[in-house]
C-alpha atoms as a PDB file:
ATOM      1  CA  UNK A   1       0.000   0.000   0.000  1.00  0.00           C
ATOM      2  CA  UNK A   2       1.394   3.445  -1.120  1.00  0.00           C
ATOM      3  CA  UNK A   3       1.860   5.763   1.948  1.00  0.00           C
ATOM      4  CA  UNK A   4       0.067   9.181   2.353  1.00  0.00           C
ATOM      5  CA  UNK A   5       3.590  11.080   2.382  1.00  0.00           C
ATOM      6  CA  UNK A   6       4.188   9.330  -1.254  1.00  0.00           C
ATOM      7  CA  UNK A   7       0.531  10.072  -2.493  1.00  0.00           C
ATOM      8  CA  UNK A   8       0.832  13.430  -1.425  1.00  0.00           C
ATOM      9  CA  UNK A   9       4.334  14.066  -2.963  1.00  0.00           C
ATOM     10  CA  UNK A  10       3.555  12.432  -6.267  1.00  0.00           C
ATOM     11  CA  UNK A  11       0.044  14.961  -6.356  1.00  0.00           C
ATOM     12  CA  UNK A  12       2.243  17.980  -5.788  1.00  0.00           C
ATOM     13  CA  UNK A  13       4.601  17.141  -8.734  1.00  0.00           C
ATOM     14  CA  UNK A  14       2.068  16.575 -11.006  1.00  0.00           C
ATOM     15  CA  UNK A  15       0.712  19.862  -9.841  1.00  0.00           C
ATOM     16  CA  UNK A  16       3.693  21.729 -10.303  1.00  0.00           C
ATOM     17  CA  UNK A  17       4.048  19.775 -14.030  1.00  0.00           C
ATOM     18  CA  UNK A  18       0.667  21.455 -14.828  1.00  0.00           C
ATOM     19  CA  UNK A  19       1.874  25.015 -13.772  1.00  0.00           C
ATOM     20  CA  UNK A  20       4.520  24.817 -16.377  1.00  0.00           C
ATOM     21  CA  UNK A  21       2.977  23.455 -19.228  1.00  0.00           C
ATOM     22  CA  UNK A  22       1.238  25.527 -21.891  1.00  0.00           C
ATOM     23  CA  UNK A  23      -0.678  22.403 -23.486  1.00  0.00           C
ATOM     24  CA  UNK A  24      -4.381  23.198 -21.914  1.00  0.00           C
ATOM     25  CA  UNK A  25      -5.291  19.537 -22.061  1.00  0.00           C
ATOM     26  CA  UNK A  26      -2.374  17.852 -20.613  1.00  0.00           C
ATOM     27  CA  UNK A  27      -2.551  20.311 -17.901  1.00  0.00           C
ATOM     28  CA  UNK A  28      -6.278  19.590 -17.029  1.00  0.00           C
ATOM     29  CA  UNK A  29      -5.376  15.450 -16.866  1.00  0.00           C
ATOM     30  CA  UNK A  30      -2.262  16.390 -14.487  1.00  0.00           C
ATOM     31  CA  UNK A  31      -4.799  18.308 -12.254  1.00  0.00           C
ATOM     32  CA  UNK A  32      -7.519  15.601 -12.591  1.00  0.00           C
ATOM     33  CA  UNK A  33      -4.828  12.855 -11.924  1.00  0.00           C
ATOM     34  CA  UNK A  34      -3.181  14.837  -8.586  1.00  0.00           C
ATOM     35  CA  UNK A  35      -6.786  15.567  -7.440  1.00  0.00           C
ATOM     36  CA  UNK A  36      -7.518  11.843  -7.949  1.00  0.00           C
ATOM     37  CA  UNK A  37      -3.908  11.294  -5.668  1.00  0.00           C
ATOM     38  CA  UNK A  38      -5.381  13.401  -3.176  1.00  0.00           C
ATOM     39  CA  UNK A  39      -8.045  12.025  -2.642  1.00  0.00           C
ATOM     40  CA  UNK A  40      -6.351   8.171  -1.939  1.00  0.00           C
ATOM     41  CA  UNK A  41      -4.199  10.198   0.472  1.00  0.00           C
ATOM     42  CA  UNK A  42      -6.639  11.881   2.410  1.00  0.00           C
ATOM     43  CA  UNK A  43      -8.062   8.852   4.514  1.00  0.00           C
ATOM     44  CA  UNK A  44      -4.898   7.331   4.948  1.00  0.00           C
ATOM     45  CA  UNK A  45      -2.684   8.181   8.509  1.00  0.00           C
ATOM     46  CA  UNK A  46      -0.293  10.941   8.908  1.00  0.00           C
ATOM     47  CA  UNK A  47       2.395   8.553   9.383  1.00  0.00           C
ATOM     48  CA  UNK A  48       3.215   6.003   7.039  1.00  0.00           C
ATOM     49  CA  UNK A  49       2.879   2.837   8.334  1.00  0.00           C
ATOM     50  CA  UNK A  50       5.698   1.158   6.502  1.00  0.00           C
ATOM     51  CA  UNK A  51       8.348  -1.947   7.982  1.00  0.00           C
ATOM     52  CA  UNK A  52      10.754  -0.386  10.809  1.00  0.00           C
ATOM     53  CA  UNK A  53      14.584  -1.375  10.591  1.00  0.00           C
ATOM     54  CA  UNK A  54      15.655  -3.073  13.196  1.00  0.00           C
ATOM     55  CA  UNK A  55      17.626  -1.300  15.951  1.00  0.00           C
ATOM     56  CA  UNK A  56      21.816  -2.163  15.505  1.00  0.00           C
ATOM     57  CA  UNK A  57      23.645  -0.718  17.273  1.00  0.00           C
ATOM     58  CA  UNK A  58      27.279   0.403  15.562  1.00  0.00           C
ATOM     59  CA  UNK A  59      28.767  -2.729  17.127  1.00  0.00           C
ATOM     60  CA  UNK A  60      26.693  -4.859  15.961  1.00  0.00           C
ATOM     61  CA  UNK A  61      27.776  -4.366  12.483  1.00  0.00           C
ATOM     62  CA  UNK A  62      30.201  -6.830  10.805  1.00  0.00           C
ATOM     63  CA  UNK A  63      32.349  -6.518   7.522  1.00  0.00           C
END
Protein backbone atom coordinates (compact mmCIF):
# COMPACT_ATOMS: atom_id res chain seq x y z
CA UNK A 1 0.00 0.00 0.00
CA UNK A 2 1.39 3.44 -1.12
CA UNK A 3 1.86 5.76 1.95
CA UNK A 4 0.07 9.18 2.35
CA UNK A 5 3.59 11.08 2.38
CA UNK A 6 4.19 9.33 -1.25
CA UNK A 7 0.53 10.07 -2.49
CA UNK A 8 0.83 13.43 -1.42
CA UNK A 9 4.33 14.07 -2.96
CA UNK A 10 3.56 12.43 -6.27
CA UNK A 11 0.04 14.96 -6.36
CA UNK A 12 2.24 17.98 -5.79
CA UNK A 13 4.60 17.14 -8.73
CA UNK A 14 2.07 16.58 -11.01
CA UNK A 15 0.71 19.86 -9.84
CA UNK A 16 3.69 21.73 -10.30
CA UNK A 17 4.05 19.78 -14.03
CA UNK A 18 0.67 21.45 -14.83
CA UNK A 19 1.87 25.02 -13.77
CA UNK A 20 4.52 24.82 -16.38
CA UNK A 21 2.98 23.45 -19.23
CA UNK A 22 1.24 25.53 -21.89
CA UNK A 23 -0.68 22.40 -23.49
CA UNK A 24 -4.38 23.20 -21.91
CA UNK A 25 -5.29 19.54 -22.06
CA UNK A 26 -2.37 17.85 -20.61
CA UNK A 27 -2.55 20.31 -17.90
CA UNK A 28 -6.28 19.59 -17.03
CA UNK A 29 -5.38 15.45 -16.87
CA UNK A 30 -2.26 16.39 -14.49
CA UNK A 31 -4.80 18.31 -12.25
CA UNK A 32 -7.52 15.60 -12.59
CA UNK A 33 -4.83 12.85 -11.92
CA UNK A 34 -3.18 14.84 -8.59
CA UNK A 35 -6.79 15.57 -7.44
CA UNK A 36 -7.52 11.84 -7.95
CA UNK A 37 -3.91 11.29 -5.67
CA UNK A 38 -5.38 13.40 -3.18
CA UNK A 39 -8.05 12.02 -2.64
CA UNK A 40 -6.35 8.17 -1.94
CA UNK A 41 -4.20 10.20 0.47
CA UNK A 42 -6.64 11.88 2.41
CA UNK A 43 -8.06 8.85 4.51
CA UNK A 44 -4.90 7.33 4.95
CA UNK A 45 -2.68 8.18 8.51
CA UNK A 46 -0.29 10.94 8.91
CA UNK A 47 2.40 8.55 9.38
CA UNK A 48 3.22 6.00 7.04
CA UNK A 49 2.88 2.84 8.33
CA UNK A 50 5.70 1.16 6.50
CA UNK A 51 8.35 -1.95 7.98
CA UNK A 52 10.75 -0.39 10.81
CA UNK A 53 14.58 -1.38 10.59
CA UNK A 54 15.65 -3.07 13.20
CA UNK A 55 17.63 -1.30 15.95
CA UNK A 56 21.82 -2.16 15.50
CA UNK A 57 23.64 -0.72 17.27
CA UNK A 58 27.28 0.40 15.56
CA UNK A 59 28.77 -2.73 17.13
CA UNK A 60 26.69 -4.86 15.96
CA UNK A 61 27.78 -4.37 12.48
CA UNK A 62 30.20 -6.83 10.81
CA UNK A 63 32.35 -6.52 7.52
Amino acid sequence: MLGKTYLTKQASLLLEFARTTSDSDLSAKLVSKAADLKSRADPLPDKDQGPKAPDVSPGQIES
